[in-house]
PDB file of N, CA and C in Angstrom:
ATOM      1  N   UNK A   1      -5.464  18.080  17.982  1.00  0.00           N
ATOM      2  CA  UNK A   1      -4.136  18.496  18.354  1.00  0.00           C
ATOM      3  C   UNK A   1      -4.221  19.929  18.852  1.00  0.00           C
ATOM      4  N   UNK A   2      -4.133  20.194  19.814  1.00  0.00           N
ATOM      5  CA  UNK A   2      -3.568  21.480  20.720  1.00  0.00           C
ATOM      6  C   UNK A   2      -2.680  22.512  19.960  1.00  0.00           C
ATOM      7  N   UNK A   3      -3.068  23.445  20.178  1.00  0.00           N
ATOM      8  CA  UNK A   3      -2.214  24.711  19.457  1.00  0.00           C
ATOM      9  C   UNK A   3      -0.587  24.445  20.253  1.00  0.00           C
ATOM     10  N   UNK A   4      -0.915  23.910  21.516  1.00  0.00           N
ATOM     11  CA  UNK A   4       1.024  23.530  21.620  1.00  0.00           C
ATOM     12  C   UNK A   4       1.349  22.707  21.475  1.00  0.00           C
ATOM     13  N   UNK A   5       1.051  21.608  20.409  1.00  0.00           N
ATOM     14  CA  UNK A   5       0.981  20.093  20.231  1.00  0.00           C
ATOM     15  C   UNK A   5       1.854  20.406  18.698  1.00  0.00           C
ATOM     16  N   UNK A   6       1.181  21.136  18.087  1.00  0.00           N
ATOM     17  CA  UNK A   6       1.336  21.424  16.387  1.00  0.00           C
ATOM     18  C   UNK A   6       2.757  21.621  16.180  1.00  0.00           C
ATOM     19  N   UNK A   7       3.627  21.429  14.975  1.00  0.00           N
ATOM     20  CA  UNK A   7       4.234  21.372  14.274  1.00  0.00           C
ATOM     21  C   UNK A   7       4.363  22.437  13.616  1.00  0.00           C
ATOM     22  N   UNK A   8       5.794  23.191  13.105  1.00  0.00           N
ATOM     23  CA  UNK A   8       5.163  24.129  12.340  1.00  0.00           C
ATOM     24  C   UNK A   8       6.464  23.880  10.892  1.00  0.00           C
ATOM     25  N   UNK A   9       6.662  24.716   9.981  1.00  0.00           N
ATOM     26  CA  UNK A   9       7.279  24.197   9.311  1.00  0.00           C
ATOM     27  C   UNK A   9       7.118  25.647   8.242  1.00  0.00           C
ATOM     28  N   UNK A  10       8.573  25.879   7.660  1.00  0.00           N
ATOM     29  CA  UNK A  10       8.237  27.009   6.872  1.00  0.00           C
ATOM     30  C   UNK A  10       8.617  26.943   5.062  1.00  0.00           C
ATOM     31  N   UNK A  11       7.471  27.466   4.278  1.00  0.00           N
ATOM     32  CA  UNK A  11       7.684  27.087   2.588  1.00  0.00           C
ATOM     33  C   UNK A  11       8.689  28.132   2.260  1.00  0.00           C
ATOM     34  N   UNK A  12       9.932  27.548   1.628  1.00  0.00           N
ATOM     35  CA  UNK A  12      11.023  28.129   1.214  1.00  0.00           C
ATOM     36  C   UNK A  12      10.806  29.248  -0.028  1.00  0.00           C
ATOM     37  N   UNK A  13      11.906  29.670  -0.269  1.00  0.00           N
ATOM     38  CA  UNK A  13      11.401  30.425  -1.837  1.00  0.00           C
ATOM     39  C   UNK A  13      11.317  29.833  -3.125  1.00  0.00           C
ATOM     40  N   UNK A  14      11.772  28.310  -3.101  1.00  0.00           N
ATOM     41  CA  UNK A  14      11.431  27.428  -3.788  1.00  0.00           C
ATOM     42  C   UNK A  14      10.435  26.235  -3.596  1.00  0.00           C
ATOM     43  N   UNK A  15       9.396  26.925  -2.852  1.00  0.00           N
ATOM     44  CA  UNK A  15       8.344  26.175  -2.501  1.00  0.00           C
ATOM     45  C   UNK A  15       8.307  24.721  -1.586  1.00  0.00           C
ATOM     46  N   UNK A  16       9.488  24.922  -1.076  1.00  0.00           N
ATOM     47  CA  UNK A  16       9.949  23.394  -0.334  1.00  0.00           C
ATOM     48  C   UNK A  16       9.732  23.736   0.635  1.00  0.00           C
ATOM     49  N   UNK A  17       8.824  22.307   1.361  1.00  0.00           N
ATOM     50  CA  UNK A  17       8.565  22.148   2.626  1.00  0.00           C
ATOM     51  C   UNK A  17       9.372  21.221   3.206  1.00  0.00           C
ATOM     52  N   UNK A  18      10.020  21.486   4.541  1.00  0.00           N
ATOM     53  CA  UNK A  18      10.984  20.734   5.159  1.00  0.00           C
ATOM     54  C   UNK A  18       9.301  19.772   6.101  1.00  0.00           C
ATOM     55  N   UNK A  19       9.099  18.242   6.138  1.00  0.00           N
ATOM     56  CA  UNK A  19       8.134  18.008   6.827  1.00  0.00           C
ATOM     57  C   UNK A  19       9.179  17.184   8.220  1.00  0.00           C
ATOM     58  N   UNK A  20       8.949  17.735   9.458  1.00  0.00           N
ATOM     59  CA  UNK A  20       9.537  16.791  10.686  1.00  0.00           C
ATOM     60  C   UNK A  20       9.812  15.760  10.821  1.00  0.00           C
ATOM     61  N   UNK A  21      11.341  15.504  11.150  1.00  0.00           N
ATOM     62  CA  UNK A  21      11.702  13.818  11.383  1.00  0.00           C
ATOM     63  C   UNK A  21      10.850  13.045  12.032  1.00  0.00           C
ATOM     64  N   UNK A  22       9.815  13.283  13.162  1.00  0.00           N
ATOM     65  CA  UNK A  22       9.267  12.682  13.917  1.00  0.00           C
ATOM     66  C   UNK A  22       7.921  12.421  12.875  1.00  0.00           C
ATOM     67  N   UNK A  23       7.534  13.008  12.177  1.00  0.00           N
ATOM     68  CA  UNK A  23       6.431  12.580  11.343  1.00  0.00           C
ATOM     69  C   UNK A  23       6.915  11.643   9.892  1.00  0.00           C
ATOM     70  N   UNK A  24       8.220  12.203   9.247  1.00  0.00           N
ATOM     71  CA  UNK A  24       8.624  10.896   8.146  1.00  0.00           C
ATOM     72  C   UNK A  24       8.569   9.634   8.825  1.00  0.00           C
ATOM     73  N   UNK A  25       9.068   9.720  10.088  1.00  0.00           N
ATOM     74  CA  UNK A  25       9.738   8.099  10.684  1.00  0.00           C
ATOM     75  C   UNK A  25       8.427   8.004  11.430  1.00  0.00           C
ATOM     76  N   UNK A  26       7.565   8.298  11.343  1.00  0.00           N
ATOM     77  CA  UNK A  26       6.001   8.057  11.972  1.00  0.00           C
ATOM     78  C   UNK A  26       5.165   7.114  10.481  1.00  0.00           C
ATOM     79  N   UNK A  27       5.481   8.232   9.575  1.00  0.00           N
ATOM     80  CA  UNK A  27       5.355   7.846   8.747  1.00  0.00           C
ATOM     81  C   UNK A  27       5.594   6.593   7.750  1.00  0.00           C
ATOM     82  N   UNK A  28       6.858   6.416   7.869  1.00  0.00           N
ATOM     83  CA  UNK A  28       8.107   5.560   7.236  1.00  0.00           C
ATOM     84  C   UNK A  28       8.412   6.127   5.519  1.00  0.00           C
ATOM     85  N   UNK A  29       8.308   7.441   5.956  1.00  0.00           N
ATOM     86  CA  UNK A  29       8.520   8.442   4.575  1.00  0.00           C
ATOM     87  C   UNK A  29      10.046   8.746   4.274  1.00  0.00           C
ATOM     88  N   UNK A  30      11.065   7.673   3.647  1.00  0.00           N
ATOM     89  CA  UNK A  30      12.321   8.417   3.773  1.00  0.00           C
ATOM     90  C   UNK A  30      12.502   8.845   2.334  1.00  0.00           C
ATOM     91  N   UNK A  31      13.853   9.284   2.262  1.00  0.00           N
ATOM     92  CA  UNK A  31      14.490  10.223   1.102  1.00  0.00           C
ATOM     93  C   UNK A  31      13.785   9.604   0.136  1.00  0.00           C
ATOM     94  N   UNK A  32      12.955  10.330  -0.997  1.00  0.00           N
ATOM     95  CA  UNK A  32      12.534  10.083  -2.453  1.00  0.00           C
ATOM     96  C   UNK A  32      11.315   9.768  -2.358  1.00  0.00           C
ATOM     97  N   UNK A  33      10.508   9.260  -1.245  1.00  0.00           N
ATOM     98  CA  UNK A  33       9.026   9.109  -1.419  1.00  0.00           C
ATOM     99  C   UNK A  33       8.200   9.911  -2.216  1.00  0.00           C
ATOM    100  N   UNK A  34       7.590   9.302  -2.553  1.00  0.00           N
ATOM    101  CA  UNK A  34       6.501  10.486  -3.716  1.00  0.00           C
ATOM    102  C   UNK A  34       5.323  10.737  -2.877  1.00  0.00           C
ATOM    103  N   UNK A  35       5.023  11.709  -3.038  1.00  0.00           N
ATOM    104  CA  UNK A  35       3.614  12.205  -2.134  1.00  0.00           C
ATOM    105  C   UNK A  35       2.549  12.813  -3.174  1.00  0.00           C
ATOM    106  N   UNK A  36       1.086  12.121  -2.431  1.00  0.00           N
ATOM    107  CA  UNK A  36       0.301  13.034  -3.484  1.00  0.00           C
ATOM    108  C   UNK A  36      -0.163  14.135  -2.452  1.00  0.00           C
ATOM    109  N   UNK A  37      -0.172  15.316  -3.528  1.00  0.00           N
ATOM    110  CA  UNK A  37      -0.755  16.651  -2.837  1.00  0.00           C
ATOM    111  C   UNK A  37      -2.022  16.677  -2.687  1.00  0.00           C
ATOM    112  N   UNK A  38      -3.243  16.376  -1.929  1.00  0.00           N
ATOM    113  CA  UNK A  38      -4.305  17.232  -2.347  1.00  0.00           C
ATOM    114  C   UNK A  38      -4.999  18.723  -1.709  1.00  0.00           C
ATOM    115  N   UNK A  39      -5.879  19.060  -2.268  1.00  0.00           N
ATOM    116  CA  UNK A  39      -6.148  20.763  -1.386  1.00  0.00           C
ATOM    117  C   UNK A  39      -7.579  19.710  -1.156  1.00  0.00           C
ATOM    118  N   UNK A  40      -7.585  20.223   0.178  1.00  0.00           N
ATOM    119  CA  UNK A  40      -8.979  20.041   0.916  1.00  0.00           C
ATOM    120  C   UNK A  40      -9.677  21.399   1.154  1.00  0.00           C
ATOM    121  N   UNK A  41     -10.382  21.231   1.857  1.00  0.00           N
ATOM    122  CA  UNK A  41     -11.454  22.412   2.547  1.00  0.00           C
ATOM    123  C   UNK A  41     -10.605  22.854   3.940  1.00  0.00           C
ATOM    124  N   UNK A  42      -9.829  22.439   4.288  1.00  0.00           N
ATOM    125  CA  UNK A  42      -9.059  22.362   5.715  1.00  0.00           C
ATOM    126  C   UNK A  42      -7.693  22.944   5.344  1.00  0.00           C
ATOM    127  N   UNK A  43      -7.471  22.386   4.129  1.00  0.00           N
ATOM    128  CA  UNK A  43      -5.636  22.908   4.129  1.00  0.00           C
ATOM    129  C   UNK A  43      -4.805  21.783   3.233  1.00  0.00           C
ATOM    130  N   UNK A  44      -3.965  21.521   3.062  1.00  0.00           N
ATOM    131  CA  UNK A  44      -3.475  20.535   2.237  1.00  0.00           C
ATOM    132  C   UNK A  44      -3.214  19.612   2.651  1.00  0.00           C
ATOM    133  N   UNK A  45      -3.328  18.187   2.339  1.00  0.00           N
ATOM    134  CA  UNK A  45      -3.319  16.829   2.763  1.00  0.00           C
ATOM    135  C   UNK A  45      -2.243  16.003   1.524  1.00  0.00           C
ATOM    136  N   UNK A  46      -1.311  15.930   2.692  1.00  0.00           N
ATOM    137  CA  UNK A  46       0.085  14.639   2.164  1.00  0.00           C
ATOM    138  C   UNK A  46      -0.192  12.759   1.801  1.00  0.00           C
ATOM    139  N   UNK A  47      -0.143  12.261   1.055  1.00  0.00           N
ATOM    140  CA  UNK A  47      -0.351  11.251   1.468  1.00  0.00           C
ATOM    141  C   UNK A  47       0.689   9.921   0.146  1.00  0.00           C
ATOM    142  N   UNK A  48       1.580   9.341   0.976  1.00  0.00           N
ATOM    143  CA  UNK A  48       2.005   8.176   0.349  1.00  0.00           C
ATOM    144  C   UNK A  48       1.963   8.306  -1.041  1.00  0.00           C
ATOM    145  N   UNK A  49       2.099   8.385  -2.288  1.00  0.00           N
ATOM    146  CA  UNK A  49       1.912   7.146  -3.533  1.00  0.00           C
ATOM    147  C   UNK A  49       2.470   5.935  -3.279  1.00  0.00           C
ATOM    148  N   UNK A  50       0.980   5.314  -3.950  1.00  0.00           N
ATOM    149  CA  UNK A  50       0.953   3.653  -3.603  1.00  0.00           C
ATOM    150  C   UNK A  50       2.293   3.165  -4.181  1.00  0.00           C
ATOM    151  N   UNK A  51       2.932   2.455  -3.908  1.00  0.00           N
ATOM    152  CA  UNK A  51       4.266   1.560  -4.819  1.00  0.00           C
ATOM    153  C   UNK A  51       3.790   0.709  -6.484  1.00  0.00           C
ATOM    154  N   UNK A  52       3.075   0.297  -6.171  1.00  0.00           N
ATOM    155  CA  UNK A  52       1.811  -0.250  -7.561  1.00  0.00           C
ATOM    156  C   UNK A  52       0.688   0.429  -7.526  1.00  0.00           C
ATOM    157  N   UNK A  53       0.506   0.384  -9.285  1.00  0.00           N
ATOM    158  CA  UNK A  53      -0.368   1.281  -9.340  1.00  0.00           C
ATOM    159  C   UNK A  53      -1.938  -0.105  -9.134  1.00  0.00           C
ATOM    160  N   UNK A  54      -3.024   0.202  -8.877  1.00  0.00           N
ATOM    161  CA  UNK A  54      -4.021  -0.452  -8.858  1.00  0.00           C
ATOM    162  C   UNK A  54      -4.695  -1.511 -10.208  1.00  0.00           C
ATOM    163  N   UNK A  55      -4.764  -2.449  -9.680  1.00  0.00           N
ATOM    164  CA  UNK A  55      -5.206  -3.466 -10.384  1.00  0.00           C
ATOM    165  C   UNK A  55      -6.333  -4.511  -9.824  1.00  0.00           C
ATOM    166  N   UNK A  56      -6.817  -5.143 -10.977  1.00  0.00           N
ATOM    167  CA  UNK A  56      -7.542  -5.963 -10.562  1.00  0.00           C
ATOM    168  C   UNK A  56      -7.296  -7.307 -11.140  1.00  0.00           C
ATOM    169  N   UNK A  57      -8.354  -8.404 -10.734  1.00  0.00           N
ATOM    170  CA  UNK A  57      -7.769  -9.839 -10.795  1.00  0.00           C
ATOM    171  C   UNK A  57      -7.852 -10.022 -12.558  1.00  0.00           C
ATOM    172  N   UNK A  58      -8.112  -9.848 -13.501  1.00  0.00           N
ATOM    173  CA  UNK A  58      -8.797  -9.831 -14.907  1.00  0.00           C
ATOM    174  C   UNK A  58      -7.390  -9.332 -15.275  1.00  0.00           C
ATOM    175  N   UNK A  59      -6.360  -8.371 -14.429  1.00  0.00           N
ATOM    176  CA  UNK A  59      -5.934  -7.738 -15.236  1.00  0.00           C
ATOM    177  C   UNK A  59      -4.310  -9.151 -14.926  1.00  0.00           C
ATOM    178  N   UNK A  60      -4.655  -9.490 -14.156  1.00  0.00           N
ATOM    179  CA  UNK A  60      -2.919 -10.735 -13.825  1.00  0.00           C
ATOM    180  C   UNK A  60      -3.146 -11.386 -13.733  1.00  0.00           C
ATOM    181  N   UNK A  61      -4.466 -12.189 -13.958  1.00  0.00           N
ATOM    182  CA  UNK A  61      -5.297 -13.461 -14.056  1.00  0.00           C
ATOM    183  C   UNK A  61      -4.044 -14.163 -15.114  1.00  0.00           C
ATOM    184  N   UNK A  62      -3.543 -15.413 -15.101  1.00  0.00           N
ATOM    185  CA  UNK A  62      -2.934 -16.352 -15.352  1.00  0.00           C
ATOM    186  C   UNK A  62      -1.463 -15.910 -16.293  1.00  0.00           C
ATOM    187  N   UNK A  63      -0.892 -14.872 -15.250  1.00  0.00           N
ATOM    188  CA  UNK A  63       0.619 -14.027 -15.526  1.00  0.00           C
ATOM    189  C   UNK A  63       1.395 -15.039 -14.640  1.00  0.00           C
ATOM    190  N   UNK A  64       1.180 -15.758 -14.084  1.00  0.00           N
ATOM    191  CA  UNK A  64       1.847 -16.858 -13.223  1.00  0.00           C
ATOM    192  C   UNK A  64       1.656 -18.084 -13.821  1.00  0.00           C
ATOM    193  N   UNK A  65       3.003 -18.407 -14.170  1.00  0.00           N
ATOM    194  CA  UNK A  65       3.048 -19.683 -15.178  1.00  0.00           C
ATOM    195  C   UNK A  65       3.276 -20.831 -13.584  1.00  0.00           C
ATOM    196  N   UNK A  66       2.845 -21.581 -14.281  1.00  0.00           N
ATOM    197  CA  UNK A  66       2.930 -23.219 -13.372  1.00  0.00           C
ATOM    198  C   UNK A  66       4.160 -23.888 -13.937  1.00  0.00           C
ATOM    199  N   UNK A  67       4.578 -24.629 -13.082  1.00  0.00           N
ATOM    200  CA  UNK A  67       5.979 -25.313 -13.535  1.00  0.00           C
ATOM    201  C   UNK A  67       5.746 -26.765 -13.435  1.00  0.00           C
ATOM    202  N   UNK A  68       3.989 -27.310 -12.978  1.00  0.00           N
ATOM    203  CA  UNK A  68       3.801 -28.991 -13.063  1.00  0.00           C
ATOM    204  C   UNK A  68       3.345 -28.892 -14.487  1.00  0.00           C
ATOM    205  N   UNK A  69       2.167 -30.245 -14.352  1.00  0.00           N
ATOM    206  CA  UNK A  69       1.221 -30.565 -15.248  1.00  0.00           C
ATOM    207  C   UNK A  69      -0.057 -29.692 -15.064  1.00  0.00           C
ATOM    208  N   UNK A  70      -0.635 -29.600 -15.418  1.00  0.00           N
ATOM    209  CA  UNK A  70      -2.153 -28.661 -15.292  1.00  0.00           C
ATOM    210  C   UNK A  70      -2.609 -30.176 -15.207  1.00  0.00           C
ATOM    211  N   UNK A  71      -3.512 -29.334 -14.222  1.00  0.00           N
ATOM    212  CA  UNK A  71      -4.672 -30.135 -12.793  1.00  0.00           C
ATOM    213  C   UNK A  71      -5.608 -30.615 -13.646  1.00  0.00           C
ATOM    214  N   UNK A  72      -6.516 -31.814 -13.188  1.00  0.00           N
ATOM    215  CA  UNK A  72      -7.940 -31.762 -13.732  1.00  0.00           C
ATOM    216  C   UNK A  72      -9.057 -31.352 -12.681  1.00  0.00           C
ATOM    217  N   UNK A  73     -10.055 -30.919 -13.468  1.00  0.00           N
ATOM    218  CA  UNK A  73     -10.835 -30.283 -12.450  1.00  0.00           C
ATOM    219  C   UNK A  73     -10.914 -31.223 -11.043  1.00  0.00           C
ATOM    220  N   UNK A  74     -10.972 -32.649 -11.387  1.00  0.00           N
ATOM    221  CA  UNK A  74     -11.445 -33.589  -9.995  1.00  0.00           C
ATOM    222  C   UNK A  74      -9.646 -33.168  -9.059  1.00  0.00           C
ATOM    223  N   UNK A  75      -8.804 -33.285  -9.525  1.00  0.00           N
ATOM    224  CA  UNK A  75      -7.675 -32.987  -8.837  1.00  0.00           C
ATOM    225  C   UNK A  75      -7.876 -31.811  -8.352  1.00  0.00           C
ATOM    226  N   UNK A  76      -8.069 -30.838  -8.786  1.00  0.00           N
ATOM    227  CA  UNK A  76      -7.774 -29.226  -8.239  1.00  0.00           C
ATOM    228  C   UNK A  76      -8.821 -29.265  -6.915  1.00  0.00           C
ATOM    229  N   UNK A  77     -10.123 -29.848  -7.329  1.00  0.00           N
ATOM    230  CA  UNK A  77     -11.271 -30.353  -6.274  1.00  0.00           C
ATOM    231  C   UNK A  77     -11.050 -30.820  -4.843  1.00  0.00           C
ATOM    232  N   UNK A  78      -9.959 -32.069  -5.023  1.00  0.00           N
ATOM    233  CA  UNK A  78      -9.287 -32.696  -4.206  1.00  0.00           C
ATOM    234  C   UNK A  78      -8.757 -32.370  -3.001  1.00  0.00           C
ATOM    235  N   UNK A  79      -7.490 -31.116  -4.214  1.00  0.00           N
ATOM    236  CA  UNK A  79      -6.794 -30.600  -3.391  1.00  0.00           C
ATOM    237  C   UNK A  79      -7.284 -29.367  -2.577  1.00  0.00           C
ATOM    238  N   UNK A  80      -8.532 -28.454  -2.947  1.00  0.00           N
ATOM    239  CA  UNK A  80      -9.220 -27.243  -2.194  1.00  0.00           C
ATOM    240  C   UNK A  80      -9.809 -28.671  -0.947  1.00  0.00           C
ATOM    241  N   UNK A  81     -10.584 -29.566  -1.514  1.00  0.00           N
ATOM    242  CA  UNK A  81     -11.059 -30.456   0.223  1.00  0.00           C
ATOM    243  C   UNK A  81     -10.375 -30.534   1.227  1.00  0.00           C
ATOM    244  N   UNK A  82      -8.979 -30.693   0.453  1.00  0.00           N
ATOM    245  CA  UNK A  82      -7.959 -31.521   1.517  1.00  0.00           C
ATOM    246  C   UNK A  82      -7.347 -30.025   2.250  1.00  0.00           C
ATOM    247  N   UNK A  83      -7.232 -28.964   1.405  1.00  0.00           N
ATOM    248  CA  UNK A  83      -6.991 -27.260   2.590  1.00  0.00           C
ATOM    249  C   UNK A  83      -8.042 -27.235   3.298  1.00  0.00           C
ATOM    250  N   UNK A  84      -9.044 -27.902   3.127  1.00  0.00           N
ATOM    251  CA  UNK A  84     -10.253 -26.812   3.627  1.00  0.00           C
ATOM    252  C   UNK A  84     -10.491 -27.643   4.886  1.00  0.00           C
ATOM    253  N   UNK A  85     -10.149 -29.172   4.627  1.00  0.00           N
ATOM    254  CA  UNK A  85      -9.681 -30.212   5.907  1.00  0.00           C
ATOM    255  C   UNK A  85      -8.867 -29.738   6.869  1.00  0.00           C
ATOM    256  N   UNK A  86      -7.678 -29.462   6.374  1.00  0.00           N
ATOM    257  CA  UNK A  86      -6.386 -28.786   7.267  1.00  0.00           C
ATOM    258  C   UNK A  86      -6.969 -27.969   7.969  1.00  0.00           C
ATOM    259  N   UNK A  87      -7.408 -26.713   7.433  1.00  0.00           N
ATOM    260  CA  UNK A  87      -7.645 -25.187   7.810  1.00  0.00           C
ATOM    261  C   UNK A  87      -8.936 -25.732   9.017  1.00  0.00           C
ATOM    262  N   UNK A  88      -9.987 -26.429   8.760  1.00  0.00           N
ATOM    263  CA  UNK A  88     -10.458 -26.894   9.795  1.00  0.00           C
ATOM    264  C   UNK A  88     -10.038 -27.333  11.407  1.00  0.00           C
ATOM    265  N   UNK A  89      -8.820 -28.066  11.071  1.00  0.00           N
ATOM    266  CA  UNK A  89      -8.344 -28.850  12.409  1.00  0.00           C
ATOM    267  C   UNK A  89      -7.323 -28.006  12.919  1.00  0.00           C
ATOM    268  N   UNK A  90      -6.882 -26.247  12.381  1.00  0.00           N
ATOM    269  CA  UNK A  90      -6.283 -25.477  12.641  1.00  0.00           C
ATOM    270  C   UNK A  90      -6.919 -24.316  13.676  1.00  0.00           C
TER     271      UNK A  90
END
């Protein structure tokens, strides 16, 4: 970015930074977003907090209740052939 390209933006006496409409809505940063701060080697870097925090499969592994009968293995079998049929002729 070009020194006449840049943005500039000034820290209040309460440490508030006003950041440019053209960069929230670039962004899709509106009123209340949480941002994490970090300090780099360059200057400070803005970025999103995620909406969920991180997880893995171990951790919501079978938090989803079923509303049939539970499958038998040859059924559940069946039914991955018969996607994997579809997804083929797709």
């Amino acid at each position: 970015m070009g020194l006449q390209e840049r943005v500039t933006t000034i820290v209040s006496t309460k440490g508030q930074v006003i950041l440019p409409k053209a960069i929230r809505d670039q962004r899709h940063w509106g009123a209340g977003t949480r941002l994490i701060v970090e300090e780099t080697a360059d200057g400070v870097l803005l970025k999103s907090m995620p909406v969920f925090a991180p997880t893995d499969i171990d951790a919501v592994f079978g938090s989803l209740r079923s509303t049939g009968p539970a499958l038998s293995i040859d059924a559940m079998n069946a039914l991955i052939a018969d996607e994997a049929r579809r997804r083929a002729r797709d």
